[in-house]
PDB file of N, CA and C in Angstrom:
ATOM      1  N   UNK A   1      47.828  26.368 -43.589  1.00  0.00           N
ATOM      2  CA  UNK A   1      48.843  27.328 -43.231  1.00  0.00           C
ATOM      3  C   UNK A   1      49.388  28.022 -44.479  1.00  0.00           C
ATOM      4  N   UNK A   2      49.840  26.946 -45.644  1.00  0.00           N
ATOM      5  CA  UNK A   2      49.910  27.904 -46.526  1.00  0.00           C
ATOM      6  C   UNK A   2      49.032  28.791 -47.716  1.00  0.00           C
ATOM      7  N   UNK A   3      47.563  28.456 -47.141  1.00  0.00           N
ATOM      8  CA  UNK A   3      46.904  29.582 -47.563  1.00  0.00           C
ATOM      9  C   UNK A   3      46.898  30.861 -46.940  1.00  0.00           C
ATOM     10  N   UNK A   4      47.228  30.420 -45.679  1.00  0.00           N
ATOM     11  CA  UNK A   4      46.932  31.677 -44.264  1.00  0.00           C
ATOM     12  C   UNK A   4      48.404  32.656 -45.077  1.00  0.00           C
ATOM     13  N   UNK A   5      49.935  32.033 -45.452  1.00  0.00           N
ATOM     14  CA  UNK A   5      50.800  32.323 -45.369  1.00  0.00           C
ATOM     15  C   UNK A   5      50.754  33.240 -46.810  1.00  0.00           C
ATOM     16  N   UNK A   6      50.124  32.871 -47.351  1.00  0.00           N
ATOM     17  CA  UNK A   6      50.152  33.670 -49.274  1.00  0.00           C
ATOM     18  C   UNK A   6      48.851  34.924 -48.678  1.00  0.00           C
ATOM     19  N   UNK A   7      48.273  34.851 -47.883  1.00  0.00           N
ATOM     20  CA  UNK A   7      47.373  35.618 -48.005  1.00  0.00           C
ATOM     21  C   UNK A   7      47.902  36.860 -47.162  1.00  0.00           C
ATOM     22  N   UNK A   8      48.612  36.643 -46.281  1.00  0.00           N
ATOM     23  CA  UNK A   8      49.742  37.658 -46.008  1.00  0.00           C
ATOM     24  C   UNK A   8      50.355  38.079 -46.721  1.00  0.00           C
ATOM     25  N   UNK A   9      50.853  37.489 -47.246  1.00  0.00           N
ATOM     26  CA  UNK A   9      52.394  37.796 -48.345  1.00  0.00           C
ATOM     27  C   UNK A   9      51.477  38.917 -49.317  1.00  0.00           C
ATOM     28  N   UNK A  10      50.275  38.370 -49.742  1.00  0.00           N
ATOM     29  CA  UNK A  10      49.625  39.328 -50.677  1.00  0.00           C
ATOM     30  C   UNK A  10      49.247  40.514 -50.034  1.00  0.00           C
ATOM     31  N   UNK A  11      48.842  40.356 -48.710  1.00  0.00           N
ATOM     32  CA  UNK A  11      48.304  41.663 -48.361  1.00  0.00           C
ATOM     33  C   UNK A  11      49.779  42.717 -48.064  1.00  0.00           C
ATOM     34  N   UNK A  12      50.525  42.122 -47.777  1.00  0.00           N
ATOM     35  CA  UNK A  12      51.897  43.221 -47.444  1.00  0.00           C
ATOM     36  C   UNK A  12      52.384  43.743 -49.260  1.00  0.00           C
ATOM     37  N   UNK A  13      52.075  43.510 -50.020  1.00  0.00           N
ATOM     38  CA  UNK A  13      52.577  43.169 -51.241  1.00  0.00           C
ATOM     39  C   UNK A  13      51.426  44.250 -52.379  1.00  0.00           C
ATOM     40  N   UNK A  14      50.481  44.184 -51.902  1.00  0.00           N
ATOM     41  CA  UNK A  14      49.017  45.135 -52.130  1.00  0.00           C
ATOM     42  C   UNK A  14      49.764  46.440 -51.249  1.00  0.00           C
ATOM     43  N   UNK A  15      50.251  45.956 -50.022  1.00  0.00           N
ATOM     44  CA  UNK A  15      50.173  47.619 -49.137  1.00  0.00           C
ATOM     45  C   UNK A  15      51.477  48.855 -49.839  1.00  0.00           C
ATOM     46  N   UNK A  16      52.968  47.695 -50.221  1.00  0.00           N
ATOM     47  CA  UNK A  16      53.383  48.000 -50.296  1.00  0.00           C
ATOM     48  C   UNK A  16      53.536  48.871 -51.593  1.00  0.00           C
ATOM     49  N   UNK A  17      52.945  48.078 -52.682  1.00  0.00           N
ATOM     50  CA  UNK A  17      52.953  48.898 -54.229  1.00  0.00           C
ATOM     51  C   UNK A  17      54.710  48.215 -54.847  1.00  0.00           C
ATOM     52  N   UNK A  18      55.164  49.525 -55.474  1.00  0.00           N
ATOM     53  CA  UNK A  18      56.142  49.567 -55.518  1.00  0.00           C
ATOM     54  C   UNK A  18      57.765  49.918 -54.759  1.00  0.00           C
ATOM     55  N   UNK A  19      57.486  50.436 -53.130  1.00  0.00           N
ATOM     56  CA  UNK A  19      58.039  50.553 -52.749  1.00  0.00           C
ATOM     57  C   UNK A  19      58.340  49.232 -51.597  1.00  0.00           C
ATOM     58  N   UNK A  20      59.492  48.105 -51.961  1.00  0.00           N
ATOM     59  CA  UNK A  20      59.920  47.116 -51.395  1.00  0.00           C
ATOM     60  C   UNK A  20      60.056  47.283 -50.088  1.00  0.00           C
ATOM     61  N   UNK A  21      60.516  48.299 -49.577  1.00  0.00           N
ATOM     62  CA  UNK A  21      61.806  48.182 -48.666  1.00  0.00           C
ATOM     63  C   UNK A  21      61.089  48.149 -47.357  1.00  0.00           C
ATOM     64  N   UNK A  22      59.933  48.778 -46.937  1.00  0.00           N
ATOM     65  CA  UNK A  22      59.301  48.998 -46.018  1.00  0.00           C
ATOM     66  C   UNK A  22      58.436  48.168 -45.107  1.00  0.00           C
ATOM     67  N   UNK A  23      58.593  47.009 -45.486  1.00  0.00           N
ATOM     68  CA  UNK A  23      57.483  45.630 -45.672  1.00  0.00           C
ATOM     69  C   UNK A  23      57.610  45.463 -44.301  1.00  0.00           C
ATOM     70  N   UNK A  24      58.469  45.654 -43.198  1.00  0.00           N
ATOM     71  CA  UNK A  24      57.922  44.940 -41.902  1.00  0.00           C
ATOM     72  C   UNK A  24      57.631  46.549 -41.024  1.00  0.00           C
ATOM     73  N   UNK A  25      56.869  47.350 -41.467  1.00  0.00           N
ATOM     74  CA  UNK A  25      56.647  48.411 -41.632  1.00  0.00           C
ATOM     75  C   UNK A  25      54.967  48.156 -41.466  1.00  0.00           C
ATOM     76  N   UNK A  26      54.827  47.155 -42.513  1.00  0.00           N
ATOM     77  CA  UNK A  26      53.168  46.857 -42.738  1.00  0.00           C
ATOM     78  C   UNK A  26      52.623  45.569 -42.263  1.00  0.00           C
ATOM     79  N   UNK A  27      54.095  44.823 -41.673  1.00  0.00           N
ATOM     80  CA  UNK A  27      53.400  43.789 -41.337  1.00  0.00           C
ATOM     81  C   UNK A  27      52.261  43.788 -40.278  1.00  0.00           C
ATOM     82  N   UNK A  28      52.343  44.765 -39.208  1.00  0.00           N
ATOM     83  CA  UNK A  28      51.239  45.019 -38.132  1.00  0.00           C
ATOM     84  C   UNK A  28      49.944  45.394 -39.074  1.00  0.00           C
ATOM     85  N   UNK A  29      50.151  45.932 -39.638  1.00  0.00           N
ATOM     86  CA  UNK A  29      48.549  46.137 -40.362  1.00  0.00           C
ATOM     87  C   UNK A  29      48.282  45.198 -41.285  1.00  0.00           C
ATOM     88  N   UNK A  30      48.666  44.689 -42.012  1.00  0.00           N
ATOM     89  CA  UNK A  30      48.386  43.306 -42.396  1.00  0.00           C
ATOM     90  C   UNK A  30      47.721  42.314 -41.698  1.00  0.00           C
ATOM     91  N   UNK A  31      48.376  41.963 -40.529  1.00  0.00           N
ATOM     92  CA  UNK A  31      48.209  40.824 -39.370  1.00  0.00           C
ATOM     93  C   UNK A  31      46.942  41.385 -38.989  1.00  0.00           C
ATOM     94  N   UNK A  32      46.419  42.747 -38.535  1.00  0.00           N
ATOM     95  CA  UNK A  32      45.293  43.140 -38.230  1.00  0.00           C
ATOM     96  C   UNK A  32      44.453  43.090 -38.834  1.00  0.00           C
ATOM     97  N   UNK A  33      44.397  43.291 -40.417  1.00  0.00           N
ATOM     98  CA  UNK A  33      43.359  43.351 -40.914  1.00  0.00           C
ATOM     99  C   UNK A  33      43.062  41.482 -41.564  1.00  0.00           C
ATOM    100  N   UNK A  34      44.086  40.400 -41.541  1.00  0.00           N
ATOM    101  CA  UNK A  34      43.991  39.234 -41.450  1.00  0.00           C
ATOM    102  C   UNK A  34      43.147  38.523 -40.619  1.00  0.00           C
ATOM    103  N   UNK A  35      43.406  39.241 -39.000  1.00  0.00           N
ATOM    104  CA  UNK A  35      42.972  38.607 -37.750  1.00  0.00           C
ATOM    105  C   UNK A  35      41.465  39.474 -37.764  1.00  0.00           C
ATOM    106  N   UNK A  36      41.119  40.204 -38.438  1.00  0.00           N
ATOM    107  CA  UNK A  36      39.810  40.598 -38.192  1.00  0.00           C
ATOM    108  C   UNK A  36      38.877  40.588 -39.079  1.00  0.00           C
ATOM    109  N   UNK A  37      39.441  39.709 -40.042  1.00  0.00           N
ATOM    110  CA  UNK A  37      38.525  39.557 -41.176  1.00  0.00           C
ATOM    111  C   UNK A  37      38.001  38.288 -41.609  1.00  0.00           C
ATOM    112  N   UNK A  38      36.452  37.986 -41.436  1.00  0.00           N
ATOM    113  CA  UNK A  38      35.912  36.943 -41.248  1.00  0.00           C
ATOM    114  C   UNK A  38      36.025  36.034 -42.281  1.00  0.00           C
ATOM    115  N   UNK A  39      36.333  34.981 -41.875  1.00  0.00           N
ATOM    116  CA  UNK A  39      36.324  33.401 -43.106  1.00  0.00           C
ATOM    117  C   UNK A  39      35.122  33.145 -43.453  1.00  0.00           C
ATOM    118  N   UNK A  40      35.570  33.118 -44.491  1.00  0.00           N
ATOM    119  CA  UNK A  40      34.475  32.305 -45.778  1.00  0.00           C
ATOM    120  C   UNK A  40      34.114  31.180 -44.934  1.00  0.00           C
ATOM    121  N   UNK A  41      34.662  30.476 -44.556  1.00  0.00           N
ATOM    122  CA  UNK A  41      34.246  28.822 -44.118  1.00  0.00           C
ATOM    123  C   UNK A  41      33.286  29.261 -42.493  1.00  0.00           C
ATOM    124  N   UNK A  42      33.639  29.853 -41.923  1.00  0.00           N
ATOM    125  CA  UNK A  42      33.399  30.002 -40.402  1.00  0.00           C
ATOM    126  C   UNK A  42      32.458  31.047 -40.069  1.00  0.00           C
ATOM    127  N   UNK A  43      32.539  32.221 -41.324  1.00  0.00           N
ATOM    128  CA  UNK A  43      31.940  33.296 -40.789  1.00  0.00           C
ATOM    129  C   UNK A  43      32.407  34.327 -39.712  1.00  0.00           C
ATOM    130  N   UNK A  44      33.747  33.741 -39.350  1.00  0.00           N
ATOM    131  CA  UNK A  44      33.827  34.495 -37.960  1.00  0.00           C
ATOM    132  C   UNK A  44      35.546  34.615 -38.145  1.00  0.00           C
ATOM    133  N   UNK A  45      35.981  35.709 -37.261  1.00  0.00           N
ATOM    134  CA  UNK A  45      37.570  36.397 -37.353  1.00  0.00           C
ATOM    135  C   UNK A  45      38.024  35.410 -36.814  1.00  0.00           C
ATOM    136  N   UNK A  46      39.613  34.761 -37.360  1.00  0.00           N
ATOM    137  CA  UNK A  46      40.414  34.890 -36.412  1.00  0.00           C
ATOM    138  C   UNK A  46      40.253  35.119 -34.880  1.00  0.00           C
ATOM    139  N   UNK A  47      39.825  36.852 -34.702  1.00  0.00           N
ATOM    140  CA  UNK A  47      40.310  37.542 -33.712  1.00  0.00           C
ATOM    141  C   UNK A  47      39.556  36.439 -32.469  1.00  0.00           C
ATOM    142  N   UNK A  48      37.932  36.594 -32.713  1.00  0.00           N
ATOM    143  CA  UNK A  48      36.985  36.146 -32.264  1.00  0.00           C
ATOM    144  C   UNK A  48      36.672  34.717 -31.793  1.00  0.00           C
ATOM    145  N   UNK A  49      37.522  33.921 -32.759  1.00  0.00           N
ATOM    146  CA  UNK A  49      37.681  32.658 -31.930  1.00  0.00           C
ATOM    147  C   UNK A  49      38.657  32.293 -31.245  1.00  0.00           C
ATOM    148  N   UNK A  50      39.620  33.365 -31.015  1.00  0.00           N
ATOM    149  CA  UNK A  50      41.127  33.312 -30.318  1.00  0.00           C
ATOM    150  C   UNK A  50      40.272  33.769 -28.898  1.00  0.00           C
ATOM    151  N   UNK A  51      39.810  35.192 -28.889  1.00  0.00           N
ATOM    152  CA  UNK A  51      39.532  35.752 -27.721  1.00  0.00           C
ATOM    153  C   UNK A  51      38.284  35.611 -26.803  1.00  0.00           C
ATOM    154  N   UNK A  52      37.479  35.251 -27.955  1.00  0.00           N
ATOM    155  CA  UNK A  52      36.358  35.262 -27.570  1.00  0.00           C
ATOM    156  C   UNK A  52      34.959  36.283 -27.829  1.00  0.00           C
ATOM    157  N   UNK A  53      35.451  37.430 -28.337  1.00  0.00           N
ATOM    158  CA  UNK A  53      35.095  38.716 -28.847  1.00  0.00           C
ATOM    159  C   UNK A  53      35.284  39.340 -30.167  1.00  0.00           C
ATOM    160  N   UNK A  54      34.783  40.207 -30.085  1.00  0.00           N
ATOM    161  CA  UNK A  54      35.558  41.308 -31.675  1.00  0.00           C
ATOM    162  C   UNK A  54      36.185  42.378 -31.651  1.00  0.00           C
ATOM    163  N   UNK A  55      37.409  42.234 -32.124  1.00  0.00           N
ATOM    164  CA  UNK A  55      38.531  43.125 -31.957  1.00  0.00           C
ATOM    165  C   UNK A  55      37.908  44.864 -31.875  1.00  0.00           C
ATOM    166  N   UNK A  56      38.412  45.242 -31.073  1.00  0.00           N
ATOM    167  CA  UNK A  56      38.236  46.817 -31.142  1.00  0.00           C
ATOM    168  C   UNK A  56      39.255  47.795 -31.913  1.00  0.00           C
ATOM    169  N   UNK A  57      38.341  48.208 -32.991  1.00  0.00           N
ATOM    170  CA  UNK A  57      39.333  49.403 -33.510  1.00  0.00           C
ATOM    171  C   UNK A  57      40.178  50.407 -32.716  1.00  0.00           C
ATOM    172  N   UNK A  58      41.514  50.407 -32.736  1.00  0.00           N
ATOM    173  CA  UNK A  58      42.198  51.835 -31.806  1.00  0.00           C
ATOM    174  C   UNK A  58      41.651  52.584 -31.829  1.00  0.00           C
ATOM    175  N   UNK A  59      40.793  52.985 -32.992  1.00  0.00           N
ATOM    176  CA  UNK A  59      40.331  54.501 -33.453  1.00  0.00           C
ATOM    177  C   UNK A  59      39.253  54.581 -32.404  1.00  0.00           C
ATOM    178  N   UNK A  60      38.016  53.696 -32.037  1.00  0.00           N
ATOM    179  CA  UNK A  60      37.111  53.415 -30.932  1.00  0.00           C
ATOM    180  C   UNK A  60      38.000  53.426 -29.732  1.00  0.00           C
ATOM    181  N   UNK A  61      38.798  52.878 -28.900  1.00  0.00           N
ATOM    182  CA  UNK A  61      39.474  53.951 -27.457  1.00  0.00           C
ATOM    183  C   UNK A  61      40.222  55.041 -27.899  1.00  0.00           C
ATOM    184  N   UNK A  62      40.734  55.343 -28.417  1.00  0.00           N
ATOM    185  CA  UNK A  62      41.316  56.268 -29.014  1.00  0.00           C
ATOM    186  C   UNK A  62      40.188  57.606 -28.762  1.00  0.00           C
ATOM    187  N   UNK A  63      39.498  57.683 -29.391  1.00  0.00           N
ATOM    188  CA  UNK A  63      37.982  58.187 -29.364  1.00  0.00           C
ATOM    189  C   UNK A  63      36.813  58.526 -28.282  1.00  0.00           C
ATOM    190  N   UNK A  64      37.046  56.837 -27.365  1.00  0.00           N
ATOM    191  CA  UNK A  64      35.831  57.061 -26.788  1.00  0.00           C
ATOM    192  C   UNK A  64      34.478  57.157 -26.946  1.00  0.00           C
ATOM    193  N   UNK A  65      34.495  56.050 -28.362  1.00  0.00           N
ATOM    194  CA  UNK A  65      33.267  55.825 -28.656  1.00  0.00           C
ATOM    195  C   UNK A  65      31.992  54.891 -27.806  1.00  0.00           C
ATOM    196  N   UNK A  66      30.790  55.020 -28.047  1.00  0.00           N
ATOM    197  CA  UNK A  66      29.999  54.856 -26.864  1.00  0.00           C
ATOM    198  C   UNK A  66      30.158  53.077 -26.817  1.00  0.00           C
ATOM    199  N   UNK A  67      30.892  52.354 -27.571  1.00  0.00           N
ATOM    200  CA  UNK A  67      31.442  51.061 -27.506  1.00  0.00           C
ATOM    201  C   UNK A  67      32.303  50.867 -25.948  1.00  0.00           C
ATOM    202  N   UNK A  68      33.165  52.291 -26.033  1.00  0.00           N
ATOM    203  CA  UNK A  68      34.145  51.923 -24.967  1.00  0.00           C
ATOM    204  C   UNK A  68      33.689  52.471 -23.684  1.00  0.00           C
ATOM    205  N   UNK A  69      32.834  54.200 -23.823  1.00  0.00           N
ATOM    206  CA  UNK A  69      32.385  54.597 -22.753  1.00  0.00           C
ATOM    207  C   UNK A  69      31.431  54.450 -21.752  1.00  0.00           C
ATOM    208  N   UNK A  70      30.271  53.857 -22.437  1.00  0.00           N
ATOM    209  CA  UNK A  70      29.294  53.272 -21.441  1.00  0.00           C
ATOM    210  C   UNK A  70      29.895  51.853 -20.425  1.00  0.00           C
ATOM    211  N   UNK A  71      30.731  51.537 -21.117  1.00  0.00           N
ATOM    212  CA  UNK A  71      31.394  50.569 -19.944  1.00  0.00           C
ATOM    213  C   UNK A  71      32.540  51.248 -18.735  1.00  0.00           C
ATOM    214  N   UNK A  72      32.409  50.335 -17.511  1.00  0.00           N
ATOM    215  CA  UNK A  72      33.547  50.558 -16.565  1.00  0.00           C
ATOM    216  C   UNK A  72      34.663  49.447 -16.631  1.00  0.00           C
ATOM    217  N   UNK A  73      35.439  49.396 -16.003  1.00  0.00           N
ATOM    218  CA  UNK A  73      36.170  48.165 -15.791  1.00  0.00           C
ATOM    219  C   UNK A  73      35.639  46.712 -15.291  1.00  0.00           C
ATOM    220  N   UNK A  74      34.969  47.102 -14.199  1.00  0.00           N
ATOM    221  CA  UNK A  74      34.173  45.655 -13.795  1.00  0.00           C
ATOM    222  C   UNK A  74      33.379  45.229 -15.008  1.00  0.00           C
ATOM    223  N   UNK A  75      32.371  46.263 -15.522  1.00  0.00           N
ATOM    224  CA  UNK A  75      31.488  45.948 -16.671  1.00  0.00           C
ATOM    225  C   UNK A  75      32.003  45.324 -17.977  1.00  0.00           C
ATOM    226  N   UNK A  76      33.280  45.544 -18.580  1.00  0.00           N
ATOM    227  CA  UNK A  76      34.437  45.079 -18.855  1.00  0.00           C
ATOM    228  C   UNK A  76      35.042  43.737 -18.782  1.00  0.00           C
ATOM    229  N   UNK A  77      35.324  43.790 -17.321  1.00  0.00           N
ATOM    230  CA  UNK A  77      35.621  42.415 -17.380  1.00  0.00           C
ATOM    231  C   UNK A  77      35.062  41.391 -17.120  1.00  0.00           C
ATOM    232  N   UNK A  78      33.781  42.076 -16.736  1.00  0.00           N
ATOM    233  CA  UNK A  78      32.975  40.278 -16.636  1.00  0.00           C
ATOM    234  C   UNK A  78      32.281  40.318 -17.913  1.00  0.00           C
ATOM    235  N   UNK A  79      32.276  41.071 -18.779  1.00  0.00           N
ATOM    236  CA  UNK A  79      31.840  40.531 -20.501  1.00  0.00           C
ATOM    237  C   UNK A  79      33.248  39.578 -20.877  1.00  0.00           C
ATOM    238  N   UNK A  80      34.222  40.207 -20.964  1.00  0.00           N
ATOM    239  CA  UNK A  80      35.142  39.209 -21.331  1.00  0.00           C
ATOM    240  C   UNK A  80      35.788  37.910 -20.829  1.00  0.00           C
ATOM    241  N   UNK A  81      34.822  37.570 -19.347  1.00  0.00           N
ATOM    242  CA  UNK A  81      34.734  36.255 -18.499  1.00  0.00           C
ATOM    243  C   UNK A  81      33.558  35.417 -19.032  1.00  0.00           C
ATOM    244  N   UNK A  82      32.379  36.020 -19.345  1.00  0.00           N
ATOM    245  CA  UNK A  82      31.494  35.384 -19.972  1.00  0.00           C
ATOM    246  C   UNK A  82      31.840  35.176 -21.090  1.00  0.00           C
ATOM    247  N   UNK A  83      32.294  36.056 -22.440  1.00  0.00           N
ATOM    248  CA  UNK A  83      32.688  35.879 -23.536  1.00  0.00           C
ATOM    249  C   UNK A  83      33.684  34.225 -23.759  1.00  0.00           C
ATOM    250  N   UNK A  84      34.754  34.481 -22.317  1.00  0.00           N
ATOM    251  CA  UNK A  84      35.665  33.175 -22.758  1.00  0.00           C
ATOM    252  C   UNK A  84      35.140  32.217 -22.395  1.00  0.00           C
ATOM    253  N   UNK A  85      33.794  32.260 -21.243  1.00  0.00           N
ATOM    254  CA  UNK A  85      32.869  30.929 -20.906  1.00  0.00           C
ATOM    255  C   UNK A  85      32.892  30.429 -21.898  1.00  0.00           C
ATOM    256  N   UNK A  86      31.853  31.039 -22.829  1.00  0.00           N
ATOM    257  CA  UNK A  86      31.413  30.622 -24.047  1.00  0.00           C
ATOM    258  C   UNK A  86      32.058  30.353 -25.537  1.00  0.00           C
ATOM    259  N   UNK A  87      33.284  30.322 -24.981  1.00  0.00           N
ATOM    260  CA  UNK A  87      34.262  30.072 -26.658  1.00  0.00           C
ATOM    261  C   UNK A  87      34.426  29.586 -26.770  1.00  0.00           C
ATOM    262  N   UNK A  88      34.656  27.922 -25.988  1.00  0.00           N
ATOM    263  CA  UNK A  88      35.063  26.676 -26.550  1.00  0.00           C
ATOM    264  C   UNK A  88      33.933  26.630 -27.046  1.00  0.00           C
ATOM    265  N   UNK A  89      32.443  26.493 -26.794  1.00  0.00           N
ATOM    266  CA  UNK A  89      31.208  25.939 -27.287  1.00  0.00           C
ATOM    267  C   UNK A  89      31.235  26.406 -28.807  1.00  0.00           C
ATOM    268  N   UNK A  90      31.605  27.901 -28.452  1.00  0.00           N
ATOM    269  CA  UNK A  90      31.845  28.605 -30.331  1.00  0.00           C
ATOM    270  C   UNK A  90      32.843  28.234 -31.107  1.00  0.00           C
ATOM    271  N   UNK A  91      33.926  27.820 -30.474  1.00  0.00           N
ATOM    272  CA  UNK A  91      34.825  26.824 -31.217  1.00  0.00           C
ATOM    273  C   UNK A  91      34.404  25.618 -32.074  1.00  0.00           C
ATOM    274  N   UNK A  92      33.943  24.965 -30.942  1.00  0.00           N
ATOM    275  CA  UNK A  92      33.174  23.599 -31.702  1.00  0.00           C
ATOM    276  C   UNK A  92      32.442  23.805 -32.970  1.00  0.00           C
ATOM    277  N   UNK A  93      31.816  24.922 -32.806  1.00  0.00           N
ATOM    278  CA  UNK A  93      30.443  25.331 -33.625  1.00  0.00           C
ATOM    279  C   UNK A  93      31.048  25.497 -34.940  1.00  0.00           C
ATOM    280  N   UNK A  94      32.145  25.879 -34.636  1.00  0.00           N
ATOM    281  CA  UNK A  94      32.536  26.611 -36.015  1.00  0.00           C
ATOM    282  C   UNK A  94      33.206  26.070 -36.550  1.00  0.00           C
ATOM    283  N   UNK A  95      34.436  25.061 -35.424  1.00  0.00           N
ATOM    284  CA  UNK A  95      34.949  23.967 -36.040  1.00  0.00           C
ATOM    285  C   UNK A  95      34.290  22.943 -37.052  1.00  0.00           C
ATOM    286  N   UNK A  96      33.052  23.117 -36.687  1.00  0.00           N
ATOM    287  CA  UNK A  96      31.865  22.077 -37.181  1.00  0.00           C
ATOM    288  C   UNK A  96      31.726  22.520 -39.161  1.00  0.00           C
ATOM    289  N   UNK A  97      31.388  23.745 -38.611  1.00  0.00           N
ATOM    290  CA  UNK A  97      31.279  24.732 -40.060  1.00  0.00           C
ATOM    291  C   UNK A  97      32.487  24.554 -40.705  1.00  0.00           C
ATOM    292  N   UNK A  98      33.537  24.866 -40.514  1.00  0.00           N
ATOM    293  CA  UNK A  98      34.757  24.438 -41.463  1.00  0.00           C
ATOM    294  C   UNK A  98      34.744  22.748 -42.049  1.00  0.00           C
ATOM    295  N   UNK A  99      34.310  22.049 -41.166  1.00  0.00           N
ATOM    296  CA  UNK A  99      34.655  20.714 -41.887  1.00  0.00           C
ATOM    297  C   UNK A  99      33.619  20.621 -42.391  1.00  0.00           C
ATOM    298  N   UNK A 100      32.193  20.978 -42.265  1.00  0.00           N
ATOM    299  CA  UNK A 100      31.385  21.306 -43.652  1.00  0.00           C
ATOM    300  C   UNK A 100      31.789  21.725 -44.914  1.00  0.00           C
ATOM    301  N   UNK A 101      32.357  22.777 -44.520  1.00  0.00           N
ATOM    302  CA  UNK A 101      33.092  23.672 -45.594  1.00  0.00           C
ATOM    303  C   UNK A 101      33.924  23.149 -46.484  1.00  0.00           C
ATOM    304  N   UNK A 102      35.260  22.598 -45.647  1.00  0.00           N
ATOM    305  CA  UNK A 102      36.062  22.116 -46.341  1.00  0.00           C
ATOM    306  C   UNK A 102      35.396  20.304 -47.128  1.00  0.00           C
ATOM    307  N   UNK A 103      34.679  19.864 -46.305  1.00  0.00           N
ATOM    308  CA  UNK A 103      33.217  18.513 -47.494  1.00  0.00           C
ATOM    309  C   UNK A 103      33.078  19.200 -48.414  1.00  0.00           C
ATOM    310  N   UNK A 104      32.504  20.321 -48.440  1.00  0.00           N
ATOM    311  CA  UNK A 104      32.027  21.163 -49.808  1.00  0.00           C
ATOM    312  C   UNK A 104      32.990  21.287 -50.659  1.00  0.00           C
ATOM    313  N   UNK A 105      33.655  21.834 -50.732  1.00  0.00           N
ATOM    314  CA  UNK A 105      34.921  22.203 -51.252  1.00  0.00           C
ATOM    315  C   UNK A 105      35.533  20.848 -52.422  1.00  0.00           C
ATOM    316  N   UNK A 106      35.941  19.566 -50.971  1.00  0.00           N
ATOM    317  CA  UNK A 106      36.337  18.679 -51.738  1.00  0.00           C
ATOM    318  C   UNK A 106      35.270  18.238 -53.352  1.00  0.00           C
ATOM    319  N   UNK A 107      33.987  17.851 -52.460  1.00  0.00           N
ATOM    320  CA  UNK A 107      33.117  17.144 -53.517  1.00  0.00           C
ATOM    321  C   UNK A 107      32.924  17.949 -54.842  1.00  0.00           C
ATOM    322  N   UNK A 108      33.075  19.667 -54.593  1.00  0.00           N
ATOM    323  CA  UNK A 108      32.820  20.122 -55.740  1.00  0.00           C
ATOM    324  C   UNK A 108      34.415  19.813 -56.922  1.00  0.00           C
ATOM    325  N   UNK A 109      35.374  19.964 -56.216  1.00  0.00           N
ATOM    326  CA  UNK A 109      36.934  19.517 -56.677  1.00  0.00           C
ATOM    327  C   UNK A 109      36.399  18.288 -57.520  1.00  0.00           C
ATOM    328  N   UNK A 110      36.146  17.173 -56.730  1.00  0.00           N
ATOM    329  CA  UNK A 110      36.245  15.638 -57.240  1.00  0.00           C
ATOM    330  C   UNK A 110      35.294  15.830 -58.602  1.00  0.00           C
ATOM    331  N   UNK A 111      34.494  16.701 -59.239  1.00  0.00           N
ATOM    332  CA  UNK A 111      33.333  16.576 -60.308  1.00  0.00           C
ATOM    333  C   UNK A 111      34.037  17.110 -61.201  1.00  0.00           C
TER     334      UNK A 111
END
């Protein structure tokens, strides 16, 4: 948590420059670009093991890019019924990968 918590702090802190005052201003874009940016350990967002998927840029509905338009609503929502079928299994998976990760990590520390 308190890596998750400095790595915020830095990214609002990068956005802001020199102007202090504005900081919960940036916290939404911060948090976004946090939650969609894949771990070193896992390979995979935040977003993606919360939802099940990968976050869609506003700018893509916004747009109407062929991401959003070739789909309908039904088409829609049964990707994101199958998607959450399958997320505990991707949970595990990845859960798996982090405690690899974090083995690695230690043993190289302990030398």
């Amino acid at each position: 948590m308190e890596v998750s918590n400095r790595t915020i702090v830095n990214g609002i802190k990068k956005r802001l420059g020199k102007e202090k005052g504005n900081w919960a201003e940036e916290i939404p874009m911060v948090l976004w670009s946090y939650r969609t940016t894949p771990r070193i350990s896992t390979k995979e967002t935040p977003f993606s093991l919360t939802y099940g998927t990968e976050a869609m840029l506003p700018m893509e509905v916004a747009v109407n890019t062929l991401r959003v338009a070739n789909k309908d609503d039904e088409s829609k929502a049964q990707d994101l019924r199958i998607n959450l079928d399958i997320l505990e299994k991707k949970r595990e998976k990845y859960g798996m990968r982090q405690d690899a990760y974090e083995h690695a990590i230690e043993s190289v520390q302990s030398w």
